[in-house]
C-alpha atoms as a PDB file:
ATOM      1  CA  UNK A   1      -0.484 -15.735 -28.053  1.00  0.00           C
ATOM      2  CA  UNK A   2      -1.008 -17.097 -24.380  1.00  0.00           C
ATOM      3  CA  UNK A   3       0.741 -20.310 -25.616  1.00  0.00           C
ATOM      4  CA  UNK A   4       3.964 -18.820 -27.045  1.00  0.00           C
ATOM      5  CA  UNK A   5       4.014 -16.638 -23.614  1.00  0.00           C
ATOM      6  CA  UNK A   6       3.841 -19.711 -21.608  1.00  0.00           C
ATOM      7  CA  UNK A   7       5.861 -22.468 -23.901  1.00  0.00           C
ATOM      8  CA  UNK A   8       8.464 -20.174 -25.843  1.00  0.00           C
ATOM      9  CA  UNK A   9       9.129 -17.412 -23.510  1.00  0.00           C
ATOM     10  CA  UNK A  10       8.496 -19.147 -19.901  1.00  0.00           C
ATOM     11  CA  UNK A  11       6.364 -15.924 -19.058  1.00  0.00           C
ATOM     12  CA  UNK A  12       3.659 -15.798 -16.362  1.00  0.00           C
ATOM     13  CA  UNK A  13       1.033 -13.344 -15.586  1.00  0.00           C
ATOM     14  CA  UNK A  14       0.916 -11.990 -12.495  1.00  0.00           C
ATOM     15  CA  UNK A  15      -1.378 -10.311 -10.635  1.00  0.00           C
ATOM     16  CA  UNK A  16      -0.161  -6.821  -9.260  1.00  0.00           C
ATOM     17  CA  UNK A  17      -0.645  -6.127  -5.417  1.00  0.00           C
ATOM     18  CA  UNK A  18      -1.407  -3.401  -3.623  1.00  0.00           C
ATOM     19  CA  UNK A  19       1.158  -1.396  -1.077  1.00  0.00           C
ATOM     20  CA  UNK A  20       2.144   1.768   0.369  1.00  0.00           C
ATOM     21  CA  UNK A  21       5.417   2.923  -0.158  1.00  0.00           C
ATOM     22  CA  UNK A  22       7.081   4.085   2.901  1.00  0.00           C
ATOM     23  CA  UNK A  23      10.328   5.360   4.197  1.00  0.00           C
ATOM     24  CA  UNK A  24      11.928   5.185   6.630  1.00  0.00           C
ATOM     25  CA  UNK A  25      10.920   8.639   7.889  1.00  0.00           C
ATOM     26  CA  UNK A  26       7.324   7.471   6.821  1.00  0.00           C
ATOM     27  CA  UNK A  27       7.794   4.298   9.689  1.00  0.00           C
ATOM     28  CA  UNK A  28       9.224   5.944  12.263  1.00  0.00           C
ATOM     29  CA  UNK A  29       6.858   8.921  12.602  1.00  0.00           C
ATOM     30  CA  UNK A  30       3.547   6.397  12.141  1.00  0.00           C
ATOM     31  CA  UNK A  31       5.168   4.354  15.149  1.00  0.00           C
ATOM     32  CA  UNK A  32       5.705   7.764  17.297  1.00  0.00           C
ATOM     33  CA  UNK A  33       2.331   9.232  16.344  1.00  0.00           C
ATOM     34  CA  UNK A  34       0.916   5.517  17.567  1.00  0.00           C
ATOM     35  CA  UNK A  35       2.509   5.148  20.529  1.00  0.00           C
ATOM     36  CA  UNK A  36       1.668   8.933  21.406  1.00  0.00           C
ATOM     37  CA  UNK A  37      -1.929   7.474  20.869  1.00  0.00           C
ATOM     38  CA  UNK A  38      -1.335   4.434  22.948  1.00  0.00           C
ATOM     39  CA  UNK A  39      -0.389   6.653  25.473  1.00  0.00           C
ATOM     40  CA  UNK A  40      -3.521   9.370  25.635  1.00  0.00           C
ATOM     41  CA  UNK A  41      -5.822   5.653  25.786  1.00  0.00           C
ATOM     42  CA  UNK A  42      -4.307   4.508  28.812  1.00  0.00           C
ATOM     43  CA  UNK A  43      -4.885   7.374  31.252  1.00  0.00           C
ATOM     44  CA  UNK A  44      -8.261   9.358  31.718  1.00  0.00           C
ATOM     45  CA  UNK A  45      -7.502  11.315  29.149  1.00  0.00           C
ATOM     46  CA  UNK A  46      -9.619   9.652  26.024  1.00  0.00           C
ATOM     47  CA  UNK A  47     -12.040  11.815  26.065  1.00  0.00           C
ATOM     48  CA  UNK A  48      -9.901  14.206  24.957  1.00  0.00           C
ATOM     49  CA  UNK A  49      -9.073  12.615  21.660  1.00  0.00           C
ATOM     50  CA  UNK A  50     -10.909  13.997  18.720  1.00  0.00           C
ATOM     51  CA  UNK A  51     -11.650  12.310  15.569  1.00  0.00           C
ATOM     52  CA  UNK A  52     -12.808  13.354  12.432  1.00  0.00           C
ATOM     53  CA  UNK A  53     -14.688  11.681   9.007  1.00  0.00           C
ATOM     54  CA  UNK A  54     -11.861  13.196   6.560  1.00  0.00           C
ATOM     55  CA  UNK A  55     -10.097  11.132   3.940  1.00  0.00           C
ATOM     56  CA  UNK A  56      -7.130  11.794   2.251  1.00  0.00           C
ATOM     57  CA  UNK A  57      -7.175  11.066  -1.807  1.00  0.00           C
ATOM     58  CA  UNK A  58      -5.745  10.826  -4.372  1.00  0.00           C
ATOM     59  CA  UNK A  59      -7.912  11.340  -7.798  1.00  0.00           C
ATOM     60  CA  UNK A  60      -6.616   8.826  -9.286  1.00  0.00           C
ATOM     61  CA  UNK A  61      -8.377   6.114 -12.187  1.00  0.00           C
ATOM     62  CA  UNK A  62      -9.149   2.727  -9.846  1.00  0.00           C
ATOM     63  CA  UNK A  63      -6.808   0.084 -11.782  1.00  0.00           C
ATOM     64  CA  UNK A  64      -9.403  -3.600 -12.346  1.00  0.00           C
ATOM     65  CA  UNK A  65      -7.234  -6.123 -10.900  1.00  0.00           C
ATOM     66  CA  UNK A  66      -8.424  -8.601 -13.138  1.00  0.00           C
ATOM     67  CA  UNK A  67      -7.069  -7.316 -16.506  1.00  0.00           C
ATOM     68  CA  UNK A  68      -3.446  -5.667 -15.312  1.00  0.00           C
ATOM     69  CA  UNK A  69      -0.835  -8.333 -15.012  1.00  0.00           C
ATOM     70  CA  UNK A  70       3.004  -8.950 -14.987  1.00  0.00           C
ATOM     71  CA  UNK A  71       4.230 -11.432 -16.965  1.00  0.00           C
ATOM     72  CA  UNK A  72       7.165 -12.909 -15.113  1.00  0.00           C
ATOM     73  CA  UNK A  73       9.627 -16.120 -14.989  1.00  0.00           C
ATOM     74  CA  UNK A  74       8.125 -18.616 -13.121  1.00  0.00           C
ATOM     75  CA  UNK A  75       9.256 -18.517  -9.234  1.00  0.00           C
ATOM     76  CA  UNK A  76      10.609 -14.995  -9.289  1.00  0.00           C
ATOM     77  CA  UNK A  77       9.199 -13.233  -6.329  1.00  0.00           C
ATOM     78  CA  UNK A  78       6.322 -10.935  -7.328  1.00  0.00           C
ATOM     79  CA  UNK A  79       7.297  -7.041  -7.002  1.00  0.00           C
ATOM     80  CA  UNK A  80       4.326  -5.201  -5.086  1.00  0.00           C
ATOM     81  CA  UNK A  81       3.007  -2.114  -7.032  1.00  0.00           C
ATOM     82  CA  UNK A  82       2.904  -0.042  -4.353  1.00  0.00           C
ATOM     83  CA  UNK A  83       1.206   3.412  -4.543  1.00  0.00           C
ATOM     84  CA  UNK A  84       2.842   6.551  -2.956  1.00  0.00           C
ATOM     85  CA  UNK A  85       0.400   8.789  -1.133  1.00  0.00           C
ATOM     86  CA  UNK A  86       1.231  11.641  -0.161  1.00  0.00           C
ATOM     87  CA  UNK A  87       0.147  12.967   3.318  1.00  0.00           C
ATOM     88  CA  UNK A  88      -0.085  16.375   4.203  1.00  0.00           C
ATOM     89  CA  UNK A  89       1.517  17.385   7.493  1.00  0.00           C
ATOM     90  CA  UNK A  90       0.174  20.440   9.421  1.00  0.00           C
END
């Protein structure tokens, strides 16, 4: 099978990668809320910056890089499998 992949069809496997998928709403509202940020670290005012420990999620089944590929001409630029999370605003 991996030989007629290779020989007859002139298929490679690829290994997916990982990305987020973001707009360009999505950009340009992580670069305000960063420079905002930027901006409370500069003065005297970092001690009023709170963190917390919560993670978004998504319950979703972990893929095993190692089995999932793409088969793909050889050279053709590898499409990212990016994953859309969705983040809650308040």
């Amino acid at each position: 099978m991996q030989r007629l992949i290779r020989n007859d069809l002139r298929l490679y496997p690829y290994k997916f990668e990982k990305g987020q998928h973001l707009t360009e709403q999505m950009r340009t509202s992580r670069l305000k809320k960063c420079k905002e940020l930027k901006a409370l670290t500069r003065g005297d005012k970092l001690d009023q910056i709170f963190f917390t420990d919560e993670k978004m999620f998504t319950v979703e089944p972990l893929q095993n890089a190692q089995n999932q590929r793409r088969l793909l001409p050889e050279g053709s630029p590898r499409a990212v499998n990016a994953e859309e999370f969705i983040f809650h605003s308040p």
